[in-house]
N, C-alpha and C. Protein backbone atom coordinates (compact mmCIF):
# COMPACT_ATOMS: atom_id res chain seq x y z
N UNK A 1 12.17 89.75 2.54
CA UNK A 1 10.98 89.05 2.94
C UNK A 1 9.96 89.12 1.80
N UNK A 2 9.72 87.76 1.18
CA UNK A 2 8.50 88.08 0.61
C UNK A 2 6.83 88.18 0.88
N UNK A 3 6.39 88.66 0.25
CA UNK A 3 5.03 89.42 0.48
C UNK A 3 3.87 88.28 -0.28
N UNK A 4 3.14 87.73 0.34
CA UNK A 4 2.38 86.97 -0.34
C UNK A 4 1.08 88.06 -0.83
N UNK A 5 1.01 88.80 -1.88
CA UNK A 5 0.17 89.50 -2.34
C UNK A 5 -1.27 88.46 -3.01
N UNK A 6 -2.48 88.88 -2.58
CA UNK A 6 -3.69 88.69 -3.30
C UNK A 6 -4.22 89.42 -4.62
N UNK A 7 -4.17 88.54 -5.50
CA UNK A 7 -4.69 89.08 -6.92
C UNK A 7 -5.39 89.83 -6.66
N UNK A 8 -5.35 91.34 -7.46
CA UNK A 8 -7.02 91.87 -7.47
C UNK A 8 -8.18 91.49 -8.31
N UNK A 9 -8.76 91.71 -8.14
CA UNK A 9 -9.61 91.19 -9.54
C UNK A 9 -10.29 92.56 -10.19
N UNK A 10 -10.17 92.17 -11.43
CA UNK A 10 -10.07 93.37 -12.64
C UNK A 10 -11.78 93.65 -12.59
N UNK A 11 -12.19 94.83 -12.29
CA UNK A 11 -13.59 95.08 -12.44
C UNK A 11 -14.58 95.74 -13.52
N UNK A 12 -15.26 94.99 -14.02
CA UNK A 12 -15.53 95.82 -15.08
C UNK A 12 -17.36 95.47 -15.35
N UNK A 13 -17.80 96.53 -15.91
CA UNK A 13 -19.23 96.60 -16.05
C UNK A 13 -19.27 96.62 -18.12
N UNK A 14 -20.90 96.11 -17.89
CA UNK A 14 -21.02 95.47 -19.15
C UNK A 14 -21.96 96.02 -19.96
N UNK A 15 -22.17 96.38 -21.20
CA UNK A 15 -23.35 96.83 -22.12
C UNK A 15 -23.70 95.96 -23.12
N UNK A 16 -24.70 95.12 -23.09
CA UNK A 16 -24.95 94.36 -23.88
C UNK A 16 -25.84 94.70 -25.00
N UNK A 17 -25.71 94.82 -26.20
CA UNK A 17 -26.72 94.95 -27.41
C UNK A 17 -27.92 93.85 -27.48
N UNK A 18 -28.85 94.47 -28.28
CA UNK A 18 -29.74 93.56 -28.54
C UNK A 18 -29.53 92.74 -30.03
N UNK A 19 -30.94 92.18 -30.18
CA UNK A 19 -30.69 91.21 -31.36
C UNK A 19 -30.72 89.78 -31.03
N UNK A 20 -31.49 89.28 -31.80
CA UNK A 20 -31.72 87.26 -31.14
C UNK A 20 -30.22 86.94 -31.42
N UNK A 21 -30.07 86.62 -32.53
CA UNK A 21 -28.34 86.02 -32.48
C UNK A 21 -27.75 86.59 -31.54
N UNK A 22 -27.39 87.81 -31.82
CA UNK A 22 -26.46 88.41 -30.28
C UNK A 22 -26.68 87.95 -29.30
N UNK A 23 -27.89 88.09 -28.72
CA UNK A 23 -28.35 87.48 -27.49
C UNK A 23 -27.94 86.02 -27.36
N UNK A 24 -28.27 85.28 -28.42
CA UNK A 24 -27.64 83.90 -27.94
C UNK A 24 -25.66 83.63 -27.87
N UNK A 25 -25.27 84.81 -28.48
CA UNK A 25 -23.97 84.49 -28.65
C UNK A 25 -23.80 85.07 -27.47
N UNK A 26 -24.19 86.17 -26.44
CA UNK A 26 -23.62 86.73 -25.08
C UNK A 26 -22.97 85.58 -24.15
N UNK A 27 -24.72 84.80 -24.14
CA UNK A 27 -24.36 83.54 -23.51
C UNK A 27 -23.08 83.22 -23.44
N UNK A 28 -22.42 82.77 -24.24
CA UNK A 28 -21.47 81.46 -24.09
C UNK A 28 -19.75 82.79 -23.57
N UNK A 29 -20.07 84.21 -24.30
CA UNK A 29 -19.02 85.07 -23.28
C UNK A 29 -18.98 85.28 -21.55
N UNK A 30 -20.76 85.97 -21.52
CA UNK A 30 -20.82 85.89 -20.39
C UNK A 30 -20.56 84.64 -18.93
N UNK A 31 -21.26 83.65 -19.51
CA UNK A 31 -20.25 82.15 -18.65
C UNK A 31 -18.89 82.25 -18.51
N UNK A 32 -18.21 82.59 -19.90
CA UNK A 32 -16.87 82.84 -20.35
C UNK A 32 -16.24 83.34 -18.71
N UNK A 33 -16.82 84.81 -18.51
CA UNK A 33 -16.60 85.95 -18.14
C UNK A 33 -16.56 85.67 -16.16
N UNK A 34 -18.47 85.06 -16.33
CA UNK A 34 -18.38 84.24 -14.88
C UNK A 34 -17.07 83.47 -14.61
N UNK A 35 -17.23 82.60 -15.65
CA UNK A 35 -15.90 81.36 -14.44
C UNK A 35 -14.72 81.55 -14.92
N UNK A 36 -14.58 82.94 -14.74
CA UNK A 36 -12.89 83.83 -14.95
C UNK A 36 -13.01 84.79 -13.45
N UNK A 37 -11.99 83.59 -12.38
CA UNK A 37 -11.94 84.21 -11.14
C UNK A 37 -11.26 85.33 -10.92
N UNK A 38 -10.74 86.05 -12.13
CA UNK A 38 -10.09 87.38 -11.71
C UNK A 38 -10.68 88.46 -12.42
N UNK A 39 -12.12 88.60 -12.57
CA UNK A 39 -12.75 89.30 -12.91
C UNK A 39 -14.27 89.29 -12.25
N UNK A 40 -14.29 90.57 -12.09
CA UNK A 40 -15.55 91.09 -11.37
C UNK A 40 -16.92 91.85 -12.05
N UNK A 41 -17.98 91.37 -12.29
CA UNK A 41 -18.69 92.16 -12.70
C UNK A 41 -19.61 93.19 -12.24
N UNK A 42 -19.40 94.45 -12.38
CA UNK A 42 -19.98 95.52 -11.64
C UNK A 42 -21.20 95.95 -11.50
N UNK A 43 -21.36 95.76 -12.89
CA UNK A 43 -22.60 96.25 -13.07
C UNK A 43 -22.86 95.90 -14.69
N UNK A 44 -24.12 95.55 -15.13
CA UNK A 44 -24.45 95.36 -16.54
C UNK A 44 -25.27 95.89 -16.49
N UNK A 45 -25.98 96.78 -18.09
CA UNK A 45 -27.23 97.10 -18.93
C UNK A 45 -27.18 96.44 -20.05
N UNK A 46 -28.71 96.25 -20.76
CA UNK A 46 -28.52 96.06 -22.29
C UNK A 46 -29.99 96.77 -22.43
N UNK A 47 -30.11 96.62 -24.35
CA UNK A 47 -31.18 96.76 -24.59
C UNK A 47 -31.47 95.18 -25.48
N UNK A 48 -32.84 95.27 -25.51
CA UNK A 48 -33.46 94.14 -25.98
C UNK A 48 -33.42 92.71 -25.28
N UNK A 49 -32.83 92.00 -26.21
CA UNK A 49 -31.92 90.74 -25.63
C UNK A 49 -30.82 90.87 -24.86
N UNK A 50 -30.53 91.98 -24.86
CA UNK A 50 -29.00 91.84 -24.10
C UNK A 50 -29.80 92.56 -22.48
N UNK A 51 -31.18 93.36 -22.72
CA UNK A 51 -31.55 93.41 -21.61
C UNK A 51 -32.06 91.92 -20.79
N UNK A 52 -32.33 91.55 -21.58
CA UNK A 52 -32.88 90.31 -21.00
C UNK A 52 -31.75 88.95 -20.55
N UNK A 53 -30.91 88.94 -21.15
CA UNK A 53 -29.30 88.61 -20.76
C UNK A 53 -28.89 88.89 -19.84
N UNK A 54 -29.21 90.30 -19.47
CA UNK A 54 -28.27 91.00 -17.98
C UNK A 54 -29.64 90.70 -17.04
N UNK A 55 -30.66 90.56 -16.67
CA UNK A 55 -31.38 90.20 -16.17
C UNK A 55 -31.45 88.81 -15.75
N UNK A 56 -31.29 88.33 -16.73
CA UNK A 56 -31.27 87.03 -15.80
C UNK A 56 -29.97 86.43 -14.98
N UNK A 57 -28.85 87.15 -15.68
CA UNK A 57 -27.57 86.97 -15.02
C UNK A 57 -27.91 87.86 -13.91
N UNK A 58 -28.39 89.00 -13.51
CA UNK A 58 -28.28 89.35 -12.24
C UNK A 58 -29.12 88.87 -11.33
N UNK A 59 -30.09 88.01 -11.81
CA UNK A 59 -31.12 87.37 -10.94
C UNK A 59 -30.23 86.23 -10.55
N UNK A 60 -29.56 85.64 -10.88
CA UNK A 60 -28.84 84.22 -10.63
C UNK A 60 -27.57 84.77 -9.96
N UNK A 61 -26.59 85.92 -10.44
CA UNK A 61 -25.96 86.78 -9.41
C UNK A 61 -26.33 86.78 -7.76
N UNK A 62 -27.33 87.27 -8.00
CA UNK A 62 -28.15 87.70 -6.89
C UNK A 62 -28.62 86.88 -5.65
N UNK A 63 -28.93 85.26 -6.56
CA UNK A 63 -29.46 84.21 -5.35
C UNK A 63 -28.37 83.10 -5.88
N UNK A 64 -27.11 83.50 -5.85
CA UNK A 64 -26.15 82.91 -5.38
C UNK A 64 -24.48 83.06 -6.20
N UNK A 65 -24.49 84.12 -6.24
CA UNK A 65 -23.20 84.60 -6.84
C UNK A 65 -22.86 83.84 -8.42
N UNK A 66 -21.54 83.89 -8.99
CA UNK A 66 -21.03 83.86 -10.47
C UNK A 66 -21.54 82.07 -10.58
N UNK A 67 -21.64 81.20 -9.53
CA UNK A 67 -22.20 79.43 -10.15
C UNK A 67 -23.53 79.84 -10.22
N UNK A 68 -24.46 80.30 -9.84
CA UNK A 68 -25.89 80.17 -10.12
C UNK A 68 -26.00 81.65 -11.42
N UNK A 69 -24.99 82.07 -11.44
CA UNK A 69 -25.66 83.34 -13.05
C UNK A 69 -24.91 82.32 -13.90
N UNK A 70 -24.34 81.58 -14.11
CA UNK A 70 -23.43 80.73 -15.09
C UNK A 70 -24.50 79.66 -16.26
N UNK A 71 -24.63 79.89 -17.18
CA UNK A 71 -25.53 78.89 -18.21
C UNK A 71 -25.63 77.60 -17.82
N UNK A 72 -26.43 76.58 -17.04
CA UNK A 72 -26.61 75.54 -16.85
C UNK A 72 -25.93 74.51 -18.12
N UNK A 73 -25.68 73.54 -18.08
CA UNK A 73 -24.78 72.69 -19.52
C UNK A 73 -26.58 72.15 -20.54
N UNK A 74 -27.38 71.99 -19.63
CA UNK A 74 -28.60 71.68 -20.18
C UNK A 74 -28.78 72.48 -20.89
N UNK A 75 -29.08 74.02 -20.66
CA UNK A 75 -29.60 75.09 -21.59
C UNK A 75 -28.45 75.36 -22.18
N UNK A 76 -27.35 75.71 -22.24
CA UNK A 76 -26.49 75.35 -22.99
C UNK A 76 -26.38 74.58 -24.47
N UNK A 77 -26.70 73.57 -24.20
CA UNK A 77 -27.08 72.47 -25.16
C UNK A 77 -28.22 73.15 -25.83
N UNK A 78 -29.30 73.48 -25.38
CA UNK A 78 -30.36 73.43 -25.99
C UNK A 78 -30.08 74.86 -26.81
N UNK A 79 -29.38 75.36 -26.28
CA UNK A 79 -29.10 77.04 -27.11
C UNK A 79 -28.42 76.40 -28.20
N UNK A 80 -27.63 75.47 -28.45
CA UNK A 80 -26.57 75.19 -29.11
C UNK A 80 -27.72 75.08 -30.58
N UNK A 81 -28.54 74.09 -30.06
CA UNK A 81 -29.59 73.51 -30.72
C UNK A 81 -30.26 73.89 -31.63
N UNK A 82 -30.66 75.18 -30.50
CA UNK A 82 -31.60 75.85 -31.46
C UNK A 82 -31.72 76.83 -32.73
N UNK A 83 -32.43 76.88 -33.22
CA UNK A 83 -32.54 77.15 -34.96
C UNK A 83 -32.68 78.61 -34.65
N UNK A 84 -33.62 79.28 -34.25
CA UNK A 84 -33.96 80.41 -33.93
C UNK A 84 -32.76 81.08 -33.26
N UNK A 85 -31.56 80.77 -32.64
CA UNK A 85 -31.03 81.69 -31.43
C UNK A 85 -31.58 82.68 -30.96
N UNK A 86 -32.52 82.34 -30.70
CA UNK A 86 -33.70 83.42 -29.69
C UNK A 86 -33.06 83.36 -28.17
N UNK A 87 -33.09 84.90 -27.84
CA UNK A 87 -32.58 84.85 -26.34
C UNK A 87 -33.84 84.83 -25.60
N UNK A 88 -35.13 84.81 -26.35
CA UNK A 88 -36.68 84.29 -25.43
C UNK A 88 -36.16 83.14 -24.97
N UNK A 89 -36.18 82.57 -26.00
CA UNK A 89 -36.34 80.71 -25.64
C UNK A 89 -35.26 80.53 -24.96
N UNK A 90 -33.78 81.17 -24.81
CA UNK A 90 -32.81 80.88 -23.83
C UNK A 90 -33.36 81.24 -22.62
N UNK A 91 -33.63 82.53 -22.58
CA UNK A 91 -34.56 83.01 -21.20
C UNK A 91 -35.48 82.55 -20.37
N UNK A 92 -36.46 81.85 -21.30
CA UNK A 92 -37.35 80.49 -21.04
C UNK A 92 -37.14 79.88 -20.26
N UNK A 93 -36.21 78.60 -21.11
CA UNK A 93 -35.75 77.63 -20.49
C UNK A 93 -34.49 77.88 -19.16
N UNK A 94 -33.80 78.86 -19.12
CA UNK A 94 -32.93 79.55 -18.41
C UNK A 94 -34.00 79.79 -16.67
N UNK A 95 -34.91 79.98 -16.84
CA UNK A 95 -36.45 80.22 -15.79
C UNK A 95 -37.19 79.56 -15.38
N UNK A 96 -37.05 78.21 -16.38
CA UNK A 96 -37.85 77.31 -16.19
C UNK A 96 -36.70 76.66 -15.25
N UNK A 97 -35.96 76.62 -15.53
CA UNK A 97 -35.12 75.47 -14.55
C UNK A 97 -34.23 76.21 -13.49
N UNK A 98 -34.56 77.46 -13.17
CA UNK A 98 -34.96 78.02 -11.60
C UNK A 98 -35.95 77.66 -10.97
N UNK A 99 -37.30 76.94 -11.39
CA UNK A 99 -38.27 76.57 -10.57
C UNK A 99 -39.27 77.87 -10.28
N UNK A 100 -38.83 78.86 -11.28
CA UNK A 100 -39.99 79.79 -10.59
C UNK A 100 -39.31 80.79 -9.76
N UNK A 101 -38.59 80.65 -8.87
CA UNK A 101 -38.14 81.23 -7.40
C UNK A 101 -37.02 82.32 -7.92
C-alpha cells in the first residue's frame, strides 16, 4: 500500500548583514526564498539594512503570510533602477505602497 506522504518543509531562520548594496541584493533572495513552497521561515535578525529587510518582511509576513512579505514587481523595478541600492529607498517605497497600515 502506498502512503501518500506530505512534504515537510525545510525550516530555517535568517541573519541578514547590513550595508546599502547588501540590503538591496537580500531583496531579490529573500522573494527567492518566499515563493519556495518548501521552505519555512522561522525567524530572521539583521543589523542595519538587513535589519530593516527583516522588518519589513515580517510586517508583510505578519498581515498576510509569504504573498504580502514578497517584493511587489513595482518596487522591484524601481530597486532594479536605482543608482544608490539603498535599502531606505527600497523600504520607502516598499511602505509607501502598504498605504500606511
Amino acid at each position: 500500500m502506498a502512503q501518500n506522504s506530505v512534504p515537510r518543509k525545510r525550516r530555517i531562520n535568517l541573519a541578514l548583514q547590513g550595508g546599502g548594496a547588501h540590503g538591496a541584493f537580500t531583496w531579490g533572495v529573500l522573494d527567492r526564498l518566499l515563493e519556495d513552497e518548501r521552505i519555512a521561515i522561522e525567524g530572521i535578525s539583521g543589523t542595519s539594512a538587513g535589519a530593516m529587510n527583516a522588518a519589513v518582511l515580517a510586517h508583510g509576513f505578519v498581515h498576510g503570510g509569504n504573498a504580502a512579505a514578497r517584493v511587489p514587481p513595482s518596487v522591484r523595478s524601481a530597486a532594479i533602477r536605482s543608482t544608490s541600492g539603498s535599502a531606505i529607498g527600497i523600504s520607502t517605497r516598499r511602505r509607501a505602497r502598504c498605504g500606511g497600515t
